[in-house]
Structures are given as C-alpha cells and as structure tokens.
PDB file of N, CA and C in Angstrom:
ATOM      1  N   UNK A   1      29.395 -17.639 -52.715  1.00  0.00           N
ATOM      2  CA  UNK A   1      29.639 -18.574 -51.651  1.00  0.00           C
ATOM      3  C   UNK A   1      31.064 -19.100 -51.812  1.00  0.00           C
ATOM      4  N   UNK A   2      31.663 -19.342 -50.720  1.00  0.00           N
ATOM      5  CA  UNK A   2      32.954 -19.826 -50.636  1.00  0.00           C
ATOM      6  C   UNK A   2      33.230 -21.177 -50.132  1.00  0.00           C
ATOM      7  N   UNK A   3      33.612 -22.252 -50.724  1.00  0.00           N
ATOM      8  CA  UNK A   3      33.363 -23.179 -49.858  1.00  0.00           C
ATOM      9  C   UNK A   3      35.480 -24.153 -50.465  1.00  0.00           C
ATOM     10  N   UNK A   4      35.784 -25.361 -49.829  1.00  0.00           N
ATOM     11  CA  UNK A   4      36.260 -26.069 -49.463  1.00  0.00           C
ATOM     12  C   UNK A   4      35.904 -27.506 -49.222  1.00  0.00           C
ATOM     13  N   UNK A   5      37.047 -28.234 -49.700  1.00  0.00           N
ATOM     14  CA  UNK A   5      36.775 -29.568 -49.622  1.00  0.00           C
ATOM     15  C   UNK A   5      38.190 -30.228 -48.925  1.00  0.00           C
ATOM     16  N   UNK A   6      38.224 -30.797 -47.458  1.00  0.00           N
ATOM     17  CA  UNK A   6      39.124 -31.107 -46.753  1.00  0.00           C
ATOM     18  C   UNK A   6      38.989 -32.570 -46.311  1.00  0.00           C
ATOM     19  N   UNK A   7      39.985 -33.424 -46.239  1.00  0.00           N
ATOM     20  CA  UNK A   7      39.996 -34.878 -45.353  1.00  0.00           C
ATOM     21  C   UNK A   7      40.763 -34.453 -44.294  1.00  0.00           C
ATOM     22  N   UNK A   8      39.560 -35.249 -42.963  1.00  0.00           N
ATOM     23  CA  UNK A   8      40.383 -34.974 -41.691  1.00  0.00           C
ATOM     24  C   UNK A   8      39.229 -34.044 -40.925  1.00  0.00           C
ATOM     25  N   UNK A   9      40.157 -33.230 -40.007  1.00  0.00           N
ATOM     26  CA  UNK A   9      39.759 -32.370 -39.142  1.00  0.00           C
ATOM     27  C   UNK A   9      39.989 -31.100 -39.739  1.00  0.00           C
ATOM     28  N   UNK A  10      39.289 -30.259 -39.502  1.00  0.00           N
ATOM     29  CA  UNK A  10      39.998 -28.596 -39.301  1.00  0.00           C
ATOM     30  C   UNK A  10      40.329 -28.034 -38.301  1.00  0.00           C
ATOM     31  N   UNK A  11      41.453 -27.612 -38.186  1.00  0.00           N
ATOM     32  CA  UNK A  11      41.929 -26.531 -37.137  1.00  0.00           C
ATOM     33  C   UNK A  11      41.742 -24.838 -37.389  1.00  0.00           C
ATOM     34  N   UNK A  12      42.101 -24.531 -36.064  1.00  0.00           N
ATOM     35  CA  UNK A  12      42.067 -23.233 -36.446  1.00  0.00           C
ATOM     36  C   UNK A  12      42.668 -21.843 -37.533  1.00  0.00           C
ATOM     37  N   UNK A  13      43.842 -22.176 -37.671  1.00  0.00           N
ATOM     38  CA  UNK A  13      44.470 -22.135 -38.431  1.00  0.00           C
ATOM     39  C   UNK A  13      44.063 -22.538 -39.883  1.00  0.00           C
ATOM     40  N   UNK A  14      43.776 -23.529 -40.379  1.00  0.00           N
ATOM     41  CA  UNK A  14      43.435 -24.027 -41.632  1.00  0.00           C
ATOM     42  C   UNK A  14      42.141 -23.344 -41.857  1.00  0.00           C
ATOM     43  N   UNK A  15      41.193 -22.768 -40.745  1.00  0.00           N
ATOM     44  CA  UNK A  15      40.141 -22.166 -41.454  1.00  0.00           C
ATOM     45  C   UNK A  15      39.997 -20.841 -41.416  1.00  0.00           C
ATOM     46  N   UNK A  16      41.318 -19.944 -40.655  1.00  0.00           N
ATOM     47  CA  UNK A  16      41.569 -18.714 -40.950  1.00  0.00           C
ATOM     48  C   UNK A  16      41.879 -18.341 -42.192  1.00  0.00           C
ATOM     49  N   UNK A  17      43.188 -20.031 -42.607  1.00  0.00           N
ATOM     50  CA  UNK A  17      43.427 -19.500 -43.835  1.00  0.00           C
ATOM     51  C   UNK A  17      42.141 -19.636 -45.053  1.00  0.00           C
ATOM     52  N   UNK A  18      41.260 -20.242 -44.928  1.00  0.00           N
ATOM     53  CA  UNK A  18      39.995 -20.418 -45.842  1.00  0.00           C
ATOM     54  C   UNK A  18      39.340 -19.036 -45.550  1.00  0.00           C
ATOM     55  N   UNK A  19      39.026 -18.770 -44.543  1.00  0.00           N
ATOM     56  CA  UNK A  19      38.593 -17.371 -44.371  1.00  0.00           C
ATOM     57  C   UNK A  19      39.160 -15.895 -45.156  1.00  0.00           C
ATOM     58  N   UNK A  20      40.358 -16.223 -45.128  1.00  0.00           N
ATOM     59  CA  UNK A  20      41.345 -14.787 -45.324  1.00  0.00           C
ATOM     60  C   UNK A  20      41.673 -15.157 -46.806  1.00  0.00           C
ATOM     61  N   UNK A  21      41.752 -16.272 -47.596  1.00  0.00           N
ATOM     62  CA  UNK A  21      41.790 -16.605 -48.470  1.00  0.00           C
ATOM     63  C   UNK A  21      40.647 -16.764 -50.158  1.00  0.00           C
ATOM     64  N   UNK A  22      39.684 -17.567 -49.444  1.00  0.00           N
ATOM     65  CA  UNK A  22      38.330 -17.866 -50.261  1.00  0.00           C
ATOM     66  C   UNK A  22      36.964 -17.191 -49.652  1.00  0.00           C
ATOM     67  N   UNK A  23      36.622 -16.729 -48.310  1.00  0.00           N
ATOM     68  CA  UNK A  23      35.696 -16.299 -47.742  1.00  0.00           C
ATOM     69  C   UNK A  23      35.789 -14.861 -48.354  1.00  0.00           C
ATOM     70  N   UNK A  24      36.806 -13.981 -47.255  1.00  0.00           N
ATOM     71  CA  UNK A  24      36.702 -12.435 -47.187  1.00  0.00           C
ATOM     72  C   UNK A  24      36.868 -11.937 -48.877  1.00  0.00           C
ATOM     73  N   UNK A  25      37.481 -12.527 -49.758  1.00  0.00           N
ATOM     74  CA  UNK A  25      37.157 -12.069 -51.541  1.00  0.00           C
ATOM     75  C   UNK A  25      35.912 -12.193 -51.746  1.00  0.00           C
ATOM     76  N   UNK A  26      35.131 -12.582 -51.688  1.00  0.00           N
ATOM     77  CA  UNK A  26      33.894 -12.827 -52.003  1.00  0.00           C
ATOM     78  C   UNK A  26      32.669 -12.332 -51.330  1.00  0.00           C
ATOM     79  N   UNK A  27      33.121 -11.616 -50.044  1.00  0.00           N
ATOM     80  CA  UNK A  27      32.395 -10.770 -49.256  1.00  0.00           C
ATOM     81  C   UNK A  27      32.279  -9.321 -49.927  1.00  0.00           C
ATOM     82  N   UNK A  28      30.759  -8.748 -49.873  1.00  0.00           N
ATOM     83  CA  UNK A  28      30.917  -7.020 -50.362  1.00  0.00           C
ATOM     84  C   UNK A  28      30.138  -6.622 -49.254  1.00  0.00           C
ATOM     85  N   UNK A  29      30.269  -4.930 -48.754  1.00  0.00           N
ATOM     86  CA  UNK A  29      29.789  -4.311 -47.899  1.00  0.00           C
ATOM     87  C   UNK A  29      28.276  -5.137 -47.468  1.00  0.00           C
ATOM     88  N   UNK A  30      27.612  -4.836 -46.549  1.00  0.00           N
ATOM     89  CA  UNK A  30      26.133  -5.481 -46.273  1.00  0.00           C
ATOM     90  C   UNK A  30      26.078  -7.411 -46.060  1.00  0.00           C
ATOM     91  N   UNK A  31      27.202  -7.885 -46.438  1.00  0.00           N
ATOM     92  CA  UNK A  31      26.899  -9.468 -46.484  1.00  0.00           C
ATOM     93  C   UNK A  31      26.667 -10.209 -45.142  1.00  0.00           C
ATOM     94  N   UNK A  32      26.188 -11.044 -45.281  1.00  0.00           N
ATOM     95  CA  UNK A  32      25.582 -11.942 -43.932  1.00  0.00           C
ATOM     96  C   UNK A  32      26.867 -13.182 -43.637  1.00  0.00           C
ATOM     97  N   UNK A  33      27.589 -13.603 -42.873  1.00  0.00           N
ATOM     98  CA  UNK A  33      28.067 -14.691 -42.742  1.00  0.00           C
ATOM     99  C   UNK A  33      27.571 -15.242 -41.334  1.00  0.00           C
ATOM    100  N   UNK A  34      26.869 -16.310 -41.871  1.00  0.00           N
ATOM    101  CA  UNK A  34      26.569 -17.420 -40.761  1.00  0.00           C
ATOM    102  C   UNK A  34      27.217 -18.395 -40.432  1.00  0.00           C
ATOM    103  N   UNK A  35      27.502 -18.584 -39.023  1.00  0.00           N
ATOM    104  CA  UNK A  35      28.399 -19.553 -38.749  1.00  0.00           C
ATOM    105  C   UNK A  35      27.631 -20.051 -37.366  1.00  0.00           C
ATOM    106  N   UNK A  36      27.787 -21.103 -37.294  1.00  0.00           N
ATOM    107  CA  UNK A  36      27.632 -22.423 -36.181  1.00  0.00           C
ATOM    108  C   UNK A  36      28.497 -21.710 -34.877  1.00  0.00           C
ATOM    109  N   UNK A  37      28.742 -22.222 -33.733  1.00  0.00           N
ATOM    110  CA  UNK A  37      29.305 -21.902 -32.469  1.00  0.00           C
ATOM    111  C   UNK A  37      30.419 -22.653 -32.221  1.00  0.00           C
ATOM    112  N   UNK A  38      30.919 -23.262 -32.908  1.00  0.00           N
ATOM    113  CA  UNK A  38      32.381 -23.972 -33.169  1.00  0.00           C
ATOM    114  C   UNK A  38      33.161 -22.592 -32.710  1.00  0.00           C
ATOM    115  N   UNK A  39      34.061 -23.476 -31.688  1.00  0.00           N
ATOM    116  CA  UNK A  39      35.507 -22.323 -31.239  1.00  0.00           C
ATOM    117  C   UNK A  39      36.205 -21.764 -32.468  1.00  0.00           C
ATOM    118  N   UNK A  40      36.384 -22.457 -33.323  1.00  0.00           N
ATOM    119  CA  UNK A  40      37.165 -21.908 -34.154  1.00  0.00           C
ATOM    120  C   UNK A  40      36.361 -20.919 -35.217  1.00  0.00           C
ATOM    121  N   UNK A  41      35.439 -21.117 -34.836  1.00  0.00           N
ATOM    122  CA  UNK A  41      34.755 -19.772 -35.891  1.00  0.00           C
ATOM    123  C   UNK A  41      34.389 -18.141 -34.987  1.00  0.00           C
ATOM    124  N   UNK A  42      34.825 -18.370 -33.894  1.00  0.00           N
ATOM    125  CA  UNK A  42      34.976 -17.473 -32.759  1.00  0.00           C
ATOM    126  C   UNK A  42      36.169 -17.264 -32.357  1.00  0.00           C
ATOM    127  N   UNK A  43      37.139 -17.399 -33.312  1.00  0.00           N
ATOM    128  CA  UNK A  43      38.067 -16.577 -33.111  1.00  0.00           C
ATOM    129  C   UNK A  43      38.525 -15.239 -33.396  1.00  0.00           C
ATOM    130  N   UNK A  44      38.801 -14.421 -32.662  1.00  0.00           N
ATOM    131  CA  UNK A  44      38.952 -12.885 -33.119  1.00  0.00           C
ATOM    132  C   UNK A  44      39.490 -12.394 -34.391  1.00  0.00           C
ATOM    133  N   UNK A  45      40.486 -13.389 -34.832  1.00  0.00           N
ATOM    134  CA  UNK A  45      40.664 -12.835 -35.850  1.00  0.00           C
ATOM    135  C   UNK A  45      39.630 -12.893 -37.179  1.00  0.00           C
ATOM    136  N   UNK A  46      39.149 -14.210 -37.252  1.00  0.00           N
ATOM    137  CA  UNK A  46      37.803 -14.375 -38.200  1.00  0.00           C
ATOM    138  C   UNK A  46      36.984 -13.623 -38.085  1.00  0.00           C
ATOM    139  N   UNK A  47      36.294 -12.766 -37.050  1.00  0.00           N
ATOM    140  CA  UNK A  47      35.665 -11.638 -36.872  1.00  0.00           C
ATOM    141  C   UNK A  47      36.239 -10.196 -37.478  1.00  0.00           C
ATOM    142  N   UNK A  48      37.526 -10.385 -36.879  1.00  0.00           N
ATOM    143  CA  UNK A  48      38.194  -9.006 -37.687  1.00  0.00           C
ATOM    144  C   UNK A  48      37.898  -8.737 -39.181  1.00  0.00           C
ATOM    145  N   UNK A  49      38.574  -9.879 -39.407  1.00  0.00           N
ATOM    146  CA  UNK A  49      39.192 -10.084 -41.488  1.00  0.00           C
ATOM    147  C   UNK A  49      36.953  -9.849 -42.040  1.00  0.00           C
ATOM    148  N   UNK A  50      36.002 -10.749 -41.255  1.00  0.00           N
ATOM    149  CA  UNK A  50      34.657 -10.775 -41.530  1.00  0.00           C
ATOM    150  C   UNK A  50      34.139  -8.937 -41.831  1.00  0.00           C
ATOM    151  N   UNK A  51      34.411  -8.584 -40.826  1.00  0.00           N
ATOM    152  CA  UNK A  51      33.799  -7.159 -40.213  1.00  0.00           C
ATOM    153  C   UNK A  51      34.941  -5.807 -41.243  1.00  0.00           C
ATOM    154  N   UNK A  52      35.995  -5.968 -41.344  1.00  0.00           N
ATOM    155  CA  UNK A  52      36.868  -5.614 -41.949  1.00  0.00           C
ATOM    156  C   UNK A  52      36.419  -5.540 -43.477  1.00  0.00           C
ATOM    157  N   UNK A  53      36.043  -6.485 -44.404  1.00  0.00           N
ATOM    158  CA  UNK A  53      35.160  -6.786 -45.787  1.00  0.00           C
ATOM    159  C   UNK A  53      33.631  -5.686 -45.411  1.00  0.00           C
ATOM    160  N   UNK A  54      33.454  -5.390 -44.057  1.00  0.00           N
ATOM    161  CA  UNK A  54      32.037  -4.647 -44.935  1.00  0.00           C
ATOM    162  C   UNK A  54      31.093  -6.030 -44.302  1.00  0.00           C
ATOM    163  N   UNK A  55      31.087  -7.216 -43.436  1.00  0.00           N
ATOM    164  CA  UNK A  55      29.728  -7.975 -43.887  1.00  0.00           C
ATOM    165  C   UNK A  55      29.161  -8.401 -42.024  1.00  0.00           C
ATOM    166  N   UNK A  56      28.531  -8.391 -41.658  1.00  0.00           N
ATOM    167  CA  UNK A  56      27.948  -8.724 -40.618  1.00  0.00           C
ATOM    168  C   UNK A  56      27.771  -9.956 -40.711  1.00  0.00           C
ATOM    169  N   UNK A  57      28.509 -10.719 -39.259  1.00  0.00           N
ATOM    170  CA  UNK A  57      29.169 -11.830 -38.827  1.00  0.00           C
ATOM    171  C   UNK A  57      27.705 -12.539 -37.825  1.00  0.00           C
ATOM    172  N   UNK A  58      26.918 -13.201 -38.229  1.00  0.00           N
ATOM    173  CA  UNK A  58      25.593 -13.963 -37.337  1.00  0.00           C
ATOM    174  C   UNK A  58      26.270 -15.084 -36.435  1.00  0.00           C
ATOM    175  N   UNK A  59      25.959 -15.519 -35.360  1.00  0.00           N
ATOM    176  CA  UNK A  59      26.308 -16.808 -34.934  1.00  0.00           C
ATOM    177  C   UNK A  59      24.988 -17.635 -34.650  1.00  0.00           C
ATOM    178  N   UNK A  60      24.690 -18.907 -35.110  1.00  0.00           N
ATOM    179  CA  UNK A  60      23.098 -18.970 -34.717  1.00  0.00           C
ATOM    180  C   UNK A  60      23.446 -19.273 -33.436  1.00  0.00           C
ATOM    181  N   UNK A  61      22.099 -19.592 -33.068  1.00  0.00           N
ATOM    182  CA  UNK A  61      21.997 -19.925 -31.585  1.00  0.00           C
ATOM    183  C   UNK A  61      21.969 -21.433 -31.286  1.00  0.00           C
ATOM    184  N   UNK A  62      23.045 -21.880 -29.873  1.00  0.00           N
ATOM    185  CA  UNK A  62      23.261 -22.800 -29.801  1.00  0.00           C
ATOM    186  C   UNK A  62      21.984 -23.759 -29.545  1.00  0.00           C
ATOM    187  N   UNK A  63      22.309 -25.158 -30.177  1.00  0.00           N
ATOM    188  CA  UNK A  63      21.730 -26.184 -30.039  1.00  0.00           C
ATOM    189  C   UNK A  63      20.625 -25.778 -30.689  1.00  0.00           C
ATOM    190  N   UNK A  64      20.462 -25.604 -32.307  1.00  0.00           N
ATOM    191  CA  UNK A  64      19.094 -25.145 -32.821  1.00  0.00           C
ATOM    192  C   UNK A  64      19.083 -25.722 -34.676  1.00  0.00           C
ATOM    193  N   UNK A  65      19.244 -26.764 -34.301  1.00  0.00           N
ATOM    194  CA  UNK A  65      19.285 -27.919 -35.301  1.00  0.00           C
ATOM    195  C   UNK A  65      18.102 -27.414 -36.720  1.00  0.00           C
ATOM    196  N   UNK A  66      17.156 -26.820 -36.140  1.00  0.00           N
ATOM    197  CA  UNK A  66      16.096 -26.112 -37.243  1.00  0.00           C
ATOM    198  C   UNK A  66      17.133 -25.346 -38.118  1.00  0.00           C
ATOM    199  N   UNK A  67      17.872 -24.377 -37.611  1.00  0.00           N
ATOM    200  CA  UNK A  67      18.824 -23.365 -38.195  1.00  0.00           C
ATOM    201  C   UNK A  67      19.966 -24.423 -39.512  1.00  0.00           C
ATOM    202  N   UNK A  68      20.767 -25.435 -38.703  1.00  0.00           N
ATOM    203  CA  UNK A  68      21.605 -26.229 -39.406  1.00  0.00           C
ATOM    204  C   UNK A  68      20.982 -27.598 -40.012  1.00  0.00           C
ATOM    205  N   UNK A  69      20.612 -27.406 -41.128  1.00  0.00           N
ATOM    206  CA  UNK A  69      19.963 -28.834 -41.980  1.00  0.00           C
ATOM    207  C   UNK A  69      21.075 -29.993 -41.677  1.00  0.00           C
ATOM    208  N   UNK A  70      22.307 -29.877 -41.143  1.00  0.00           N
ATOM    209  CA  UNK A  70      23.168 -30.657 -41.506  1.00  0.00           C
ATOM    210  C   UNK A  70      22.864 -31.554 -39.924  1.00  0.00           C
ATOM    211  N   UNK A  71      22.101 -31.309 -39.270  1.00  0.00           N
ATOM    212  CA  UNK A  71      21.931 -31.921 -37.762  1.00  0.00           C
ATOM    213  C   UNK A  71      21.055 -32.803 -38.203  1.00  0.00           C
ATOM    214  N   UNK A  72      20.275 -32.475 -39.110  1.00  0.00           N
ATOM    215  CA  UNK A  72      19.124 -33.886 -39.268  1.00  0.00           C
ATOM    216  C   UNK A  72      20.010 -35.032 -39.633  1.00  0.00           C
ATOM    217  N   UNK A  73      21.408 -34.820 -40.534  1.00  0.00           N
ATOM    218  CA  UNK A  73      22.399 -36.267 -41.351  1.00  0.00           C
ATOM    219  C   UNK A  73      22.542 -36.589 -40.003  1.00  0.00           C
ATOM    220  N   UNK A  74      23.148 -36.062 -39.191  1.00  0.00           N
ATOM    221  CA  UNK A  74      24.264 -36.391 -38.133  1.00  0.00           C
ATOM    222  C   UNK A  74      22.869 -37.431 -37.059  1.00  0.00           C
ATOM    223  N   UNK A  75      21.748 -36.979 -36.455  1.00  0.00           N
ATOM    224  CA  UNK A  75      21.184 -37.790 -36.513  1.00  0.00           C
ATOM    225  C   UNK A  75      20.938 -38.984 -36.887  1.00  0.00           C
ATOM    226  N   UNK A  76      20.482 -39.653 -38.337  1.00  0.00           N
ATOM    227  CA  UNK A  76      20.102 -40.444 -38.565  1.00  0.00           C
ATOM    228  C   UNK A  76      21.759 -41.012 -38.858  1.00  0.00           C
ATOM    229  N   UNK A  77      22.903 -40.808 -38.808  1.00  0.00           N
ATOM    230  CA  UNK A  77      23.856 -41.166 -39.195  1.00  0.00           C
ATOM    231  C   UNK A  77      23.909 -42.035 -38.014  1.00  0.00           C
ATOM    232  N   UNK A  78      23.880 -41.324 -36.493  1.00  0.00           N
ATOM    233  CA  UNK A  78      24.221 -41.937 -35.245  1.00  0.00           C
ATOM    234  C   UNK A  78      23.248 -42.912 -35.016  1.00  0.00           C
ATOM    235  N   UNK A  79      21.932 -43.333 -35.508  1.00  0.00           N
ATOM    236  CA  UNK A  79      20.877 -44.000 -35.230  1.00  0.00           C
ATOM    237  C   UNK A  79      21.429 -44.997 -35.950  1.00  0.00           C
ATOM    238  N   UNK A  80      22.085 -45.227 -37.314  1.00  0.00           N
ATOM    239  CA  UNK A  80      22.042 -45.923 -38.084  1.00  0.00           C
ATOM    240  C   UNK A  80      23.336 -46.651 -37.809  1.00  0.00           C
ATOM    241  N   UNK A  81      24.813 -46.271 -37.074  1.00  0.00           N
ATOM    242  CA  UNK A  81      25.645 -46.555 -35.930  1.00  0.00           C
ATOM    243  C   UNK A  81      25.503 -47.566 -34.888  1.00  0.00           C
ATOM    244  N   UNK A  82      24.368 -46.623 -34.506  1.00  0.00           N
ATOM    245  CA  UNK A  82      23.709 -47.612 -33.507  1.00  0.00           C
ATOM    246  C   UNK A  82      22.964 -48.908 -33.232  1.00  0.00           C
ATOM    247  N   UNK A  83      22.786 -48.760 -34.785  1.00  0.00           N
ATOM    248  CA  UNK A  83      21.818 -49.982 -35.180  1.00  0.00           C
ATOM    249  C   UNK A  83      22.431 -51.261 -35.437  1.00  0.00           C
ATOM    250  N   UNK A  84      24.160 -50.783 -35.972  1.00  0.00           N
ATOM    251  CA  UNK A  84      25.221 -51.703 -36.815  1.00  0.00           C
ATOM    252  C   UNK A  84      25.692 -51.917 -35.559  1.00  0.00           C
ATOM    253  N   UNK A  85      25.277 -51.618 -34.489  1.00  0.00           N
ATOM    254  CA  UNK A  85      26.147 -52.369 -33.140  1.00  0.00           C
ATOM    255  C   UNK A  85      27.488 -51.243 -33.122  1.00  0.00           C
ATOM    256  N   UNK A  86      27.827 -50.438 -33.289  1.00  0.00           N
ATOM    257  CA  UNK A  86      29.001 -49.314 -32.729  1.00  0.00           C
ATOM    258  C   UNK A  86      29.031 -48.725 -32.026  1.00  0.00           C
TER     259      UNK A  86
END
C-alpha cells in the first residue's frame, strides 16, 4: 500500500506526483487500485502510469458510502457541526 500524509487540499498535480512516485512502485502485474470518483483520480494520465504497471484501475460507484468507510466520519462529523451551531 502506498499512502501519504498532506495539509491542505490536493490537486491534480500533487497526486500524479504520489501516483508516479509512491503508488505505480508498488504496483505488480494483476493489482487492484481502487479509487473514489474524484476528478482528479480520472485523469488520463493516472490511468496510463496505473494500467502501464500491469494493475487494473476500479472506480467504485458513485454515491455508495457502503464501498468508502470514510463516509460514515464525514457524516457524523457534519451532524456533530451541526449540533455546535456551524
């Protein structure tokens, strides 16, 4: 697994270079990369450098919060927002 630790936003750019950098080394023929529907993970070239390593590129399907555990935080994050009056 390849991962990153950033403050801020990511652009496109900054996660090509994570891609072409820490992702595609760590990819071998047959690998799965799953990615969310974010524009920037749909960019052609991230597909290239993906498919290029040998690994089949998944996108889940939009709006399917079962798939991304990370939708349940974002939830209770906004409830709990909401609660503090924001």
């Amino acid at each position: 697994m390849a991962t990153v630790s950033l403050l801020g936003t990511i652009d496109g750019l900054t996660f090509e270079a994570f891609v072409a950098r820490k992702l595609v080394p760590k990819l071998w023929a047959g690998a799965c990369v799953i990615m969310d529907n974010c524009s920037i993970h749909k960019a052609k070239e991230i597909e290239a450098m993906i498919q290029t390593a040998g690994a089949r590129l998944i996108y889940l399907p939009p709006y399917s919060p079962d798939f991304s555990p990370i939708e349940n935080c974002w939830s209770k994050i906004k409830n709990s927002a909401a609660f503090d009056g924001c």
